[in-house]
N, C-alpha and C. Protein backbone atom coordinates (compact mmCIF):
# COMPACT_ATOMS: atom_id res chain seq x y z
N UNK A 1 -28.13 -52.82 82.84
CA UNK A 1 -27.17 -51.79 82.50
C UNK A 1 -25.75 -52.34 82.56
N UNK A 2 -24.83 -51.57 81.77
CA UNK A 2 -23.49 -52.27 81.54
C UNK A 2 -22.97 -52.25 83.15
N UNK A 3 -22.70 -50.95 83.18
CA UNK A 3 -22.03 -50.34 84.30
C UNK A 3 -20.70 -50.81 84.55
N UNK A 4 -19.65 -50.42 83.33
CA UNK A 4 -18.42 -50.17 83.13
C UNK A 4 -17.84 -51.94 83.07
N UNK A 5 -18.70 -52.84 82.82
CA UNK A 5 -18.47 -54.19 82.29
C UNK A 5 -17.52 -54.19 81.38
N UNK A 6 -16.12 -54.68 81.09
CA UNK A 6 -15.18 -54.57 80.63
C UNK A 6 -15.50 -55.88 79.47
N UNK A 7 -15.65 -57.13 79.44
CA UNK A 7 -16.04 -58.12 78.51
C UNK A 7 -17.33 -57.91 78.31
N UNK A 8 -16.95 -58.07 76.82
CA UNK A 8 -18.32 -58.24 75.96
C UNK A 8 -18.46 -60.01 75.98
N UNK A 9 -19.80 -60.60 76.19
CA UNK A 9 -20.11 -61.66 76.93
C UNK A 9 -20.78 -62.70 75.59
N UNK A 10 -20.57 -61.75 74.06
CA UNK A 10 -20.66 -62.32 72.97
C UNK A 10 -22.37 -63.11 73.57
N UNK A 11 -23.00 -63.11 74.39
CA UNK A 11 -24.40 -64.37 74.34
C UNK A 11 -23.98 -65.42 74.93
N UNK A 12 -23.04 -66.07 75.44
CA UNK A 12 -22.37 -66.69 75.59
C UNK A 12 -22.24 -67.04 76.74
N UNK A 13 -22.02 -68.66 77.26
CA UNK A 13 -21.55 -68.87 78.58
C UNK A 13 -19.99 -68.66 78.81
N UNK A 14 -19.62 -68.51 79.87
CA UNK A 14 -18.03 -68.55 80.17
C UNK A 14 -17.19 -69.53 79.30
N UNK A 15 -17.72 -71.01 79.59
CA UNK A 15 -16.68 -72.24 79.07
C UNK A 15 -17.25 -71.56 77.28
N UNK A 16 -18.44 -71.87 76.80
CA UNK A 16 -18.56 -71.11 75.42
C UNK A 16 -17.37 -70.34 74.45
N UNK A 17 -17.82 -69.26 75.63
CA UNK A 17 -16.64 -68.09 74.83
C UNK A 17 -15.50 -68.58 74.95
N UNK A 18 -14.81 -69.04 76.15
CA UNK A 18 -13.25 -69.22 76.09
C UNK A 18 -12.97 -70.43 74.90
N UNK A 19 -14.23 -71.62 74.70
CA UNK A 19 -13.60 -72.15 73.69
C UNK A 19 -13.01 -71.53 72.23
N UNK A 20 -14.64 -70.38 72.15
CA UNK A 20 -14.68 -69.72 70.74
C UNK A 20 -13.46 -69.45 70.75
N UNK A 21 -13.11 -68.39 71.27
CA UNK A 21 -11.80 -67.43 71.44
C UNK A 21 -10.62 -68.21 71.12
N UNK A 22 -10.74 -69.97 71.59
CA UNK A 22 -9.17 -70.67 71.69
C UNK A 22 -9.31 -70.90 69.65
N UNK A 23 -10.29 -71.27 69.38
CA UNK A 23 -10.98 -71.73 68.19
C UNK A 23 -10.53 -70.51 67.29
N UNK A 24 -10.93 -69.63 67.52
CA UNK A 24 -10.74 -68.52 66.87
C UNK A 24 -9.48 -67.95 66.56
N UNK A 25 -8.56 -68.08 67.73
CA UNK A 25 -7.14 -67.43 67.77
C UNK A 25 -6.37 -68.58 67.09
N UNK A 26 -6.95 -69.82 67.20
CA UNK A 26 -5.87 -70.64 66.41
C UNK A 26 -5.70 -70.67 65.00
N UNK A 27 -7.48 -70.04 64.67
CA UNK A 27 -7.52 -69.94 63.46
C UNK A 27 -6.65 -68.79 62.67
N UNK A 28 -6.92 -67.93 63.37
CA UNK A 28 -5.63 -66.36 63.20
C UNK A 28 -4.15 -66.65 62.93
N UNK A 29 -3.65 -67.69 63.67
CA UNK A 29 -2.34 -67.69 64.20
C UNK A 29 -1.79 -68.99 63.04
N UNK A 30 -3.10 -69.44 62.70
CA UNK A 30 -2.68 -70.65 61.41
C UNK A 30 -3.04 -69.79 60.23
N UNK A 31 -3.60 -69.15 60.32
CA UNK A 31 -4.57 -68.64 58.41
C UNK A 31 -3.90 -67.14 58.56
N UNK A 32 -3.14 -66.69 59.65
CA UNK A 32 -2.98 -64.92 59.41
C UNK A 32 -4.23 -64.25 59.07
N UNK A 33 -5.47 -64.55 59.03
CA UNK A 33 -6.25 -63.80 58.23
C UNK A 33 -8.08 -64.73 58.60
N UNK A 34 -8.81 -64.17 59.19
CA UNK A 34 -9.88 -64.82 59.66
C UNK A 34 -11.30 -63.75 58.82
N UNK A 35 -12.53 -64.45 58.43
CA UNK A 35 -13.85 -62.96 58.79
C UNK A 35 -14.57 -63.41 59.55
N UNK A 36 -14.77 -62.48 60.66
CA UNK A 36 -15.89 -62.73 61.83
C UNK A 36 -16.10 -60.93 61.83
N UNK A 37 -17.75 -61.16 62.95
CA UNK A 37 -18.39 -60.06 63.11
C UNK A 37 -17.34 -59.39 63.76
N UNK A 38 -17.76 -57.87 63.71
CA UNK A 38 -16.91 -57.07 64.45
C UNK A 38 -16.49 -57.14 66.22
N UNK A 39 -17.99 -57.57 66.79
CA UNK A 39 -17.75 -58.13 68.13
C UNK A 39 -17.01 -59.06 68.32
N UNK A 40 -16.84 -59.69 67.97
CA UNK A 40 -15.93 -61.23 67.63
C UNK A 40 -14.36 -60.76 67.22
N UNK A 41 -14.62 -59.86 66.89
CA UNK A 41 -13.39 -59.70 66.49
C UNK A 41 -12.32 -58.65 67.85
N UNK A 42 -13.48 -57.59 68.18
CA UNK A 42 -12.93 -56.89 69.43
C UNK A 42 -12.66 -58.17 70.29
N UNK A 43 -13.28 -58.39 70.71
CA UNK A 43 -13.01 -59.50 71.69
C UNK A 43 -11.83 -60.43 71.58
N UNK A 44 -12.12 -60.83 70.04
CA UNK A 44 -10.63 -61.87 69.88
C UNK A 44 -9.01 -61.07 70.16
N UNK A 45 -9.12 -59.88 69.83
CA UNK A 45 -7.91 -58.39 69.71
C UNK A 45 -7.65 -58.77 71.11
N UNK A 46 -8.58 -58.95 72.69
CA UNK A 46 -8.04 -58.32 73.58
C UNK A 46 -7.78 -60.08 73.99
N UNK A 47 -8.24 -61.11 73.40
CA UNK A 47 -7.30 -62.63 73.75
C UNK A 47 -6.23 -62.31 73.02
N UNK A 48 -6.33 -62.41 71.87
CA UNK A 48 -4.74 -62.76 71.43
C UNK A 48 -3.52 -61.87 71.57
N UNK A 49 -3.41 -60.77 71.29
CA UNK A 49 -2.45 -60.02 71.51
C UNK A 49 -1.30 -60.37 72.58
N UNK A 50 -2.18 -60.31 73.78
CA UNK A 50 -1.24 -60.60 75.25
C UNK A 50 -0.68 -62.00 74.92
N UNK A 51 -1.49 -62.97 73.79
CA UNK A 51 -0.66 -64.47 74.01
C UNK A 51 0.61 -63.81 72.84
N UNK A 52 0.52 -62.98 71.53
CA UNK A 52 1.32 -63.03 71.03
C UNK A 52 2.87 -62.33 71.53
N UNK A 53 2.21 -60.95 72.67
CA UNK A 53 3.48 -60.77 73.57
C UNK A 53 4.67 -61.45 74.14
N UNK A 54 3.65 -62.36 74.84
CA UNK A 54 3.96 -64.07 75.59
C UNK A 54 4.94 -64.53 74.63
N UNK A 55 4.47 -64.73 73.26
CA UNK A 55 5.06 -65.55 72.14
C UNK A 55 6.61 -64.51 71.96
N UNK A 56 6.66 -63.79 72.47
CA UNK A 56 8.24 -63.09 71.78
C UNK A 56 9.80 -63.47 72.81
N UNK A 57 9.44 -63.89 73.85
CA UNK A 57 9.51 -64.58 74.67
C UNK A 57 9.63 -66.30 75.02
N UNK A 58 11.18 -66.74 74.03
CA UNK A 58 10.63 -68.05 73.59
C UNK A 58 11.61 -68.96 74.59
N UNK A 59 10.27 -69.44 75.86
CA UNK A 59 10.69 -70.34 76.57
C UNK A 59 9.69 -71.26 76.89
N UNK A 60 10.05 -72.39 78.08
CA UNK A 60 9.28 -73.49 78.29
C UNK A 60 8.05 -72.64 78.96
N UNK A 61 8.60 -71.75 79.62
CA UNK A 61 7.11 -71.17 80.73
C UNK A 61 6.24 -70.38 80.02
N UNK A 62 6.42 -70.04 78.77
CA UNK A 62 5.90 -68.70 78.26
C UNK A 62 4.80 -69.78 76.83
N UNK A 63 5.92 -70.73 76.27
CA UNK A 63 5.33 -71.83 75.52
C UNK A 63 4.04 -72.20 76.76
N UNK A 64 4.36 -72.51 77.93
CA UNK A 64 2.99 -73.60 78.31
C UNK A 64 2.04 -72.73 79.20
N UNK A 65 2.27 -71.26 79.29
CA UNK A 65 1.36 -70.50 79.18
C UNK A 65 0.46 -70.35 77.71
N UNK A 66 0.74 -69.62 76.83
CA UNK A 66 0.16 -69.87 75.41
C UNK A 66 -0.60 -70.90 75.24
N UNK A 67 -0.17 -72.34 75.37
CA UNK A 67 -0.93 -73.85 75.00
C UNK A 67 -2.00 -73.47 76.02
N UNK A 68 -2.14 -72.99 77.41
CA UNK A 68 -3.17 -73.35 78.23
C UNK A 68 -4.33 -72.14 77.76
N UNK A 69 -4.05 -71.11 77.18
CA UNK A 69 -5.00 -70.73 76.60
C UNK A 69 -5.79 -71.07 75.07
N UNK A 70 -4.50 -72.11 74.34
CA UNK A 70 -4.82 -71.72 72.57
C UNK A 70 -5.16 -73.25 72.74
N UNK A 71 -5.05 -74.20 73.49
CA UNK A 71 -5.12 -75.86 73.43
C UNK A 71 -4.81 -76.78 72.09
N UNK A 72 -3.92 -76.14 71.59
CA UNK A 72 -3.73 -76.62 70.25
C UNK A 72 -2.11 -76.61 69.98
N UNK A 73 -1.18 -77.59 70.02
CA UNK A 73 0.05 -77.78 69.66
C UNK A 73 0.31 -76.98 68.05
N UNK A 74 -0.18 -77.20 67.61
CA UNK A 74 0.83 -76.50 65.89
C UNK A 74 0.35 -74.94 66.05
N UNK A 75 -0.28 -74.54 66.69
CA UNK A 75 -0.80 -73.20 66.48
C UNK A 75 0.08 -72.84 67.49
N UNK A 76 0.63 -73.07 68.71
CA UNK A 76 1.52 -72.60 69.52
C UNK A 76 3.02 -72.82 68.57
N UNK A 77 2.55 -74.08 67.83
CA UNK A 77 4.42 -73.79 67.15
C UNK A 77 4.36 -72.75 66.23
N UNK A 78 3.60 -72.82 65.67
CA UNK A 78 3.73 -71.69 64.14
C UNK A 78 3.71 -70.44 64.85
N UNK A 79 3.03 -69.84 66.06
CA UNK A 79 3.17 -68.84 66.62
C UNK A 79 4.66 -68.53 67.51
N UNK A 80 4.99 -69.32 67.88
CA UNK A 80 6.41 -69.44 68.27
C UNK A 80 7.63 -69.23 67.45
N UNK A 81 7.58 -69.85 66.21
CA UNK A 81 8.46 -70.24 65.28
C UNK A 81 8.51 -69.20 64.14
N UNK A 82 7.44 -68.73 63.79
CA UNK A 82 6.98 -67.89 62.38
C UNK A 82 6.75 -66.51 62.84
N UNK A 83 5.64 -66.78 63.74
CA UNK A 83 5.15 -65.49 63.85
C UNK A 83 5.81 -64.60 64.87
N UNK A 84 6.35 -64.80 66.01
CA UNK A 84 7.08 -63.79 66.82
C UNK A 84 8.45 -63.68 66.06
N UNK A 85 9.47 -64.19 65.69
CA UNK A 85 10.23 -63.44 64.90
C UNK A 85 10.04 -62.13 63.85
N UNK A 86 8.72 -62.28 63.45
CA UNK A 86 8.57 -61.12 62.56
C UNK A 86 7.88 -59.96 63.28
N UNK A 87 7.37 -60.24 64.67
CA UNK A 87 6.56 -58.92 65.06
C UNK A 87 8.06 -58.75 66.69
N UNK A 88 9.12 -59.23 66.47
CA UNK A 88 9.63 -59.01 67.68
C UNK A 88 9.93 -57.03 67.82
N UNK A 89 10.29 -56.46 66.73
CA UNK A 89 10.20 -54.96 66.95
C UNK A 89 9.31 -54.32 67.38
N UNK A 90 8.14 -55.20 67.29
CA UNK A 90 6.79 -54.06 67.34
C UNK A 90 6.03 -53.89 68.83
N UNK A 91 6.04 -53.23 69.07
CA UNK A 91 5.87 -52.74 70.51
C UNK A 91 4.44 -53.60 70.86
N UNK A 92 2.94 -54.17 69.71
CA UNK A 92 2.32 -53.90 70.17
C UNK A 92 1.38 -53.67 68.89
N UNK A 93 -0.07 -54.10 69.31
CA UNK A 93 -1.19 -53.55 68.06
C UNK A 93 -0.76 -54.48 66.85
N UNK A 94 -0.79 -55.79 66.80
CA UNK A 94 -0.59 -57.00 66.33
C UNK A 94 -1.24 -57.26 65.32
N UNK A 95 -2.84 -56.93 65.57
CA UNK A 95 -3.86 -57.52 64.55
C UNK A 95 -4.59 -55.84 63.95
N UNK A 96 -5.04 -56.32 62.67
CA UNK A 96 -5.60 -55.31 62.09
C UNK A 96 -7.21 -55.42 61.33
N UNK A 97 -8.38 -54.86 62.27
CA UNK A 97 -9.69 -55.17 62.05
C UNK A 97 -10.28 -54.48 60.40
N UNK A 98 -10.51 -54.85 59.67
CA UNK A 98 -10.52 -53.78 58.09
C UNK A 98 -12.30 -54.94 58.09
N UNK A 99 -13.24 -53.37 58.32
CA UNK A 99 -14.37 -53.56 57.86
C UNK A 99 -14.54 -54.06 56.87
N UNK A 100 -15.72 -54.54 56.57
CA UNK A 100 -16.22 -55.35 54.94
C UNK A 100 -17.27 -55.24 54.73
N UNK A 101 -18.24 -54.68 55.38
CA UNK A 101 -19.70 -54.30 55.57
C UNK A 101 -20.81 -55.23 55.98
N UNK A 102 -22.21 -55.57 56.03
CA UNK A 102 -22.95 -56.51 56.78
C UNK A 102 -23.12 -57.51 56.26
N UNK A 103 -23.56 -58.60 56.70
CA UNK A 103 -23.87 -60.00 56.21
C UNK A 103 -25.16 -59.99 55.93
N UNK A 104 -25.47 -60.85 54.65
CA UNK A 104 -26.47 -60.93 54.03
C UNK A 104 -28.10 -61.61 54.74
N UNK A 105 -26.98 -62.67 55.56
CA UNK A 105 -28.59 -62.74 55.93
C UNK A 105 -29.33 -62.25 57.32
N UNK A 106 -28.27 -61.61 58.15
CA UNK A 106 -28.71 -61.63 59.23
C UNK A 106 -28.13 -59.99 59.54
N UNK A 107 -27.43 -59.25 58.84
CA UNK A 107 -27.11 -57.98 58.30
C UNK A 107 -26.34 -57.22 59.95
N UNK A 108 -25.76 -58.55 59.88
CA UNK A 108 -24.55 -58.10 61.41
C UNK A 108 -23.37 -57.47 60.37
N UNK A 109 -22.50 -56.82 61.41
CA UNK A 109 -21.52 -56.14 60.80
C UNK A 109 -20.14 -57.04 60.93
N UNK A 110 -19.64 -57.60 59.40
CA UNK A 110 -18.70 -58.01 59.31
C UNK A 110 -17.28 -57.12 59.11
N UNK A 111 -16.46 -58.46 59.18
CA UNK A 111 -14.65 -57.65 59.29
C UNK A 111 -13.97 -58.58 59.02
N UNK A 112 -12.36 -58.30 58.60
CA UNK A 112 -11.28 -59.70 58.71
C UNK A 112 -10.60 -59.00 59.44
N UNK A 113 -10.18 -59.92 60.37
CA UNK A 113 -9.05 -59.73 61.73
C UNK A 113 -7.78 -60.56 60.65
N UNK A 114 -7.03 -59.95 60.86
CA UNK A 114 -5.62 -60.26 60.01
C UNK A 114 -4.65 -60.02 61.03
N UNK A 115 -3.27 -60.72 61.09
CA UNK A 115 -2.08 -60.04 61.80
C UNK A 115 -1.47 -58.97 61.06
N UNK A 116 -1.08 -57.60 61.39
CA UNK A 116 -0.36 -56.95 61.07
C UNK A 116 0.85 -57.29 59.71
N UNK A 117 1.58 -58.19 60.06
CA UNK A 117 2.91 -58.19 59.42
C UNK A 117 2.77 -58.95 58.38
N UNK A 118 1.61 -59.42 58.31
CA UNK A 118 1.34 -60.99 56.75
C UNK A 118 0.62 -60.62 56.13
N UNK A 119 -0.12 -58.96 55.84
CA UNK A 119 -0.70 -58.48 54.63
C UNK A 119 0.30 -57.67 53.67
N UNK A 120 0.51 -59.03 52.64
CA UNK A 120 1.62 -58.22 51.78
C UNK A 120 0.93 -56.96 50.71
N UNK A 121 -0.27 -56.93 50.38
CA UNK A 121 -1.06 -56.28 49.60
C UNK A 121 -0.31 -54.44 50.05
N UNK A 122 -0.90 -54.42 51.95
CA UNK A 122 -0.40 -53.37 52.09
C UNK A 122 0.54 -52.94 52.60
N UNK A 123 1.83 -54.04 52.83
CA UNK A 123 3.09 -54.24 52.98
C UNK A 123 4.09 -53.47 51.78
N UNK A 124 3.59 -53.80 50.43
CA UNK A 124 3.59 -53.12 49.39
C UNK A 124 4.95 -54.38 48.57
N UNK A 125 4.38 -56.17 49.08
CA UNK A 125 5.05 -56.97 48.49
C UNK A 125 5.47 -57.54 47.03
N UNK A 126 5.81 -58.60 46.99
CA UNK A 126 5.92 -58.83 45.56
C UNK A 126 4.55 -59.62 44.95
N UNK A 127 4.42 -59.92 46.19
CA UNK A 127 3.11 -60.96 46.12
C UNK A 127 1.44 -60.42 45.31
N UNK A 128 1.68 -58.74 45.42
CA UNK A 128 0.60 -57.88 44.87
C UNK A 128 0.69 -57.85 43.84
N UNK A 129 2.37 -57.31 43.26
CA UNK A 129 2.72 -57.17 41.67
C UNK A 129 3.20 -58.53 41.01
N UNK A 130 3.07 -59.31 41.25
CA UNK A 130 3.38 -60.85 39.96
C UNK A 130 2.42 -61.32 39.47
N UNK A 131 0.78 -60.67 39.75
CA UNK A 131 0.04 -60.85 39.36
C UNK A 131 0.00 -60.54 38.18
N UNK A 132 -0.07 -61.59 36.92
CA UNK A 132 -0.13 -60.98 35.29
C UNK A 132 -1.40 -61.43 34.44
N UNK A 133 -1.68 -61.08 33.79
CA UNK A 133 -3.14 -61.40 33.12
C UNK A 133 -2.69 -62.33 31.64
N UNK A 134 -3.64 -63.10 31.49
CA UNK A 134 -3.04 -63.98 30.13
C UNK A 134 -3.93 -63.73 29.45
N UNK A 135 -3.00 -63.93 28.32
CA UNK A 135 -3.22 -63.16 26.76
C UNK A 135 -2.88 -64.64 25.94
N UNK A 136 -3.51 -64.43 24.81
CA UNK A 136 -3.59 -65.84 24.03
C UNK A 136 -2.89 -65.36 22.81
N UNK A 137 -1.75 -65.79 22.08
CA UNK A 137 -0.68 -65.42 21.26
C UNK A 137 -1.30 -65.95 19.80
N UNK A 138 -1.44 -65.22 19.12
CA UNK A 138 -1.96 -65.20 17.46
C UNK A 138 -0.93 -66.54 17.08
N UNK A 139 -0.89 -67.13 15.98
CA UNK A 139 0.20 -67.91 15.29
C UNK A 139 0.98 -67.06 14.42
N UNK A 140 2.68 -67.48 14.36
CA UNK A 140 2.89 -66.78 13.20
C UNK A 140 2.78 -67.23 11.93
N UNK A 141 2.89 -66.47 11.11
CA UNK A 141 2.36 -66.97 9.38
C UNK A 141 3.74 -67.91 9.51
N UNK A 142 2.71 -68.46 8.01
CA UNK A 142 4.02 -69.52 7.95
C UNK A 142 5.30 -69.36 6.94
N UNK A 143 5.13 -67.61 6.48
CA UNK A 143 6.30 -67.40 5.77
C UNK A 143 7.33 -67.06 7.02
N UNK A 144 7.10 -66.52 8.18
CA UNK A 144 8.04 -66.17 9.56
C UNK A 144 9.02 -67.47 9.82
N UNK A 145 7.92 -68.79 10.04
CA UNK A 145 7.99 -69.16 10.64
C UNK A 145 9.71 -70.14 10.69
N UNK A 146 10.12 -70.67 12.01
CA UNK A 146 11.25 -71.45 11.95
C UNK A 146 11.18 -72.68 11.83
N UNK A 147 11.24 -73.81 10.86
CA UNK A 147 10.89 -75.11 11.28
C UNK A 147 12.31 -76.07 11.17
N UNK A 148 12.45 -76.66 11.99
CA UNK A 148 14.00 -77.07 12.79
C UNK A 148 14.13 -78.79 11.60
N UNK A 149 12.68 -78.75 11.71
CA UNK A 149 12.83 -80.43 11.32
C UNK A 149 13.23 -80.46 9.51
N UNK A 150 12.79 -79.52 8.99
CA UNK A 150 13.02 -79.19 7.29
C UNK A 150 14.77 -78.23 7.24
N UNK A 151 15.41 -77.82 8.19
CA UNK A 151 16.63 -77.77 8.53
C UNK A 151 17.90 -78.15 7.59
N UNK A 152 18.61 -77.51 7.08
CA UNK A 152 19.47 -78.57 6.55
C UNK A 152 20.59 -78.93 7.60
N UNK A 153 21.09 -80.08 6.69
CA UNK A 153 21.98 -81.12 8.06
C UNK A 153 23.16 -80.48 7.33
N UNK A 154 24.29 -80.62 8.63
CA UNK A 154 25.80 -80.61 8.36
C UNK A 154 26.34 -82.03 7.64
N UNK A 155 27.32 -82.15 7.86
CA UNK A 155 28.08 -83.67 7.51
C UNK A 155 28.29 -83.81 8.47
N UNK A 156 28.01 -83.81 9.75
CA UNK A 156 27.71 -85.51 10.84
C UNK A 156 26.73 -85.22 10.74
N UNK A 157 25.57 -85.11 10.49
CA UNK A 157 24.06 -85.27 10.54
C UNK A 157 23.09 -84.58 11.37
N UNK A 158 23.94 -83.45 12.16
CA UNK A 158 23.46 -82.85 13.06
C UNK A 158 22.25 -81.42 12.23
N UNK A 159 21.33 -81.12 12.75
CA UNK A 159 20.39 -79.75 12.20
C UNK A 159 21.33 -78.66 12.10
N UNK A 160 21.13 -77.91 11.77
CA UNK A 160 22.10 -76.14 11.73
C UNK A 160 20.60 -75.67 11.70
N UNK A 161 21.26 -74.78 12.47
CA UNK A 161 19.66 -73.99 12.59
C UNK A 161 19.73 -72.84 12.07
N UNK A 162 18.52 -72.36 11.36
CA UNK A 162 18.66 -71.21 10.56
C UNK A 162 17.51 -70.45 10.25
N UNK A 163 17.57 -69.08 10.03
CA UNK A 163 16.48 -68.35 10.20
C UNK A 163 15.65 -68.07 9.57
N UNK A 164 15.82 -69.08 8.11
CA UNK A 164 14.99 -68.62 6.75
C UNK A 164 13.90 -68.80 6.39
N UNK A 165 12.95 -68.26 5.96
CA UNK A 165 11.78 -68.95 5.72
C UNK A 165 11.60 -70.49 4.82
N UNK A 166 10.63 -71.06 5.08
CA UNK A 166 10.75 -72.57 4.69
C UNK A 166 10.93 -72.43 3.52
N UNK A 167 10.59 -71.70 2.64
CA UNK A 167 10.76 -72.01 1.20
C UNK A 167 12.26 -71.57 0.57
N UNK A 168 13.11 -71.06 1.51
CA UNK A 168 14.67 -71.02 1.07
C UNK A 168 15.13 -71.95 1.98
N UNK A 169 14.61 -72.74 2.62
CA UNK A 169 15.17 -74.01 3.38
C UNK A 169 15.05 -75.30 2.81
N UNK A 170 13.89 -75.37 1.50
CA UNK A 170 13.21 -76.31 1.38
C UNK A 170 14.48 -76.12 -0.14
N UNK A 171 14.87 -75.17 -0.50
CA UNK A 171 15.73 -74.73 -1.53
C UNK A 171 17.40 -75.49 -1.65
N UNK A 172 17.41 -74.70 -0.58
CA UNK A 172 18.95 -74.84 -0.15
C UNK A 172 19.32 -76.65 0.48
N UNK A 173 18.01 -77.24 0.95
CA UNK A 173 18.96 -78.84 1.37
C UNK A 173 19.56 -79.40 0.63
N UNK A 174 19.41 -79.15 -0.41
CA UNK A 174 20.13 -80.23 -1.48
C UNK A 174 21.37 -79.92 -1.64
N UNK A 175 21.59 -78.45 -1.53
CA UNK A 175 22.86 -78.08 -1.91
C UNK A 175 23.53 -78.08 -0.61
N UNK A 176 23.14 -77.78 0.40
CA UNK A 176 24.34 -77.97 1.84
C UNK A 176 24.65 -79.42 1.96
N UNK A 177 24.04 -80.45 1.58
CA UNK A 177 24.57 -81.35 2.24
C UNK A 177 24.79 -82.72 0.95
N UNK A 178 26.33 -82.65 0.97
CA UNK A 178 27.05 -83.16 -0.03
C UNK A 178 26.70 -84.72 -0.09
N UNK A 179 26.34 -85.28 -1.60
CA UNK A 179 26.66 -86.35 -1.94
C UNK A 179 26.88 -87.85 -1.77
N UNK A 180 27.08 -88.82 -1.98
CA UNK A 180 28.01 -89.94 -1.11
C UNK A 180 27.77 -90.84 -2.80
């Protein structure tokens, strides 16, 4: 029986889990954005948070607290550097669990643990709308068309560019450009 057991023990030995968890949170704190089962994921919510508190708080004691839980240098910087500047207003409730439904082969219940502040989708960024779809452009006929190189020349030899169709271009060179 539980009997008000506060950690979920994931199957897991002690040294086990605390690695998962360091493994896991670094992965969060580098990718913003992880999928693990939903247990995995409660569990990871009640490690990381308190380190990202820690993280708003930017000193030597608070830095080498963080490292002794996350054991990983760039994941303590990028969390230091990137990520507590942008959650320094927020009281709190850091990460955001968004179901995805079960896994195929073993039909556990999946999720992505994301940080709060780096989903631009529902941030309502630019990053959602620059998305454009490509379209493949017809040719234009070739009475439209502009061709620079059939052009007539000035007297220094330079193109004039002009908007006519080729067959009043192909007309007119003889007469724009004088003699010798």
């Amino acid at each position: 029986m539980r009997h008000s057991r506060v950690i979920n023990h994931l199957g897991r030995t002690s040294s086990h889990r605390k690695a998962m968890l360091a493994n896991m949170a670094t992965s969060l704190i580098l990718h913003k954005r992880i999928t693990t089962t939903t247990a995995k994921a409660k569990a990871l919510r009640t490690f990381v948070e308190p380190l990202i508190t820690k993280s708003k708080e930017d000193s030597t004691h608070s830095r080498r607290v963080v490292f002794s839980y996350l054991k990983d240098k760039t994941a303590v910087t990028e969390l230091f550097r990137e990520v507590s500047p942008k959650i320094a207003e927020r009281p709190g409730g850091y990460t955001r669990i968004l179901k995805i439904g079960n896994r195929i082969g073993d039909n556990a219940d999946m999720c992505i643990l994301e940080l709060v502040d780096y989903n631009e989708a529902m941030l309502g960024g630019e990053v959602a709308k620059t998305k454009t779809t490509r379209r493949r452009r017809t040719p234009k006929k070739k009475d439209e068309a502009v061709v620079e190189t059939k052009a007539p020349k000035n007297v220094k030899g330079k193109a004039v560019k002009t908007e006519e169709p080729i067959a009043k271009v192909e007309k007119t060179i003889g007469e724009s450009v004088p003699e010798k």
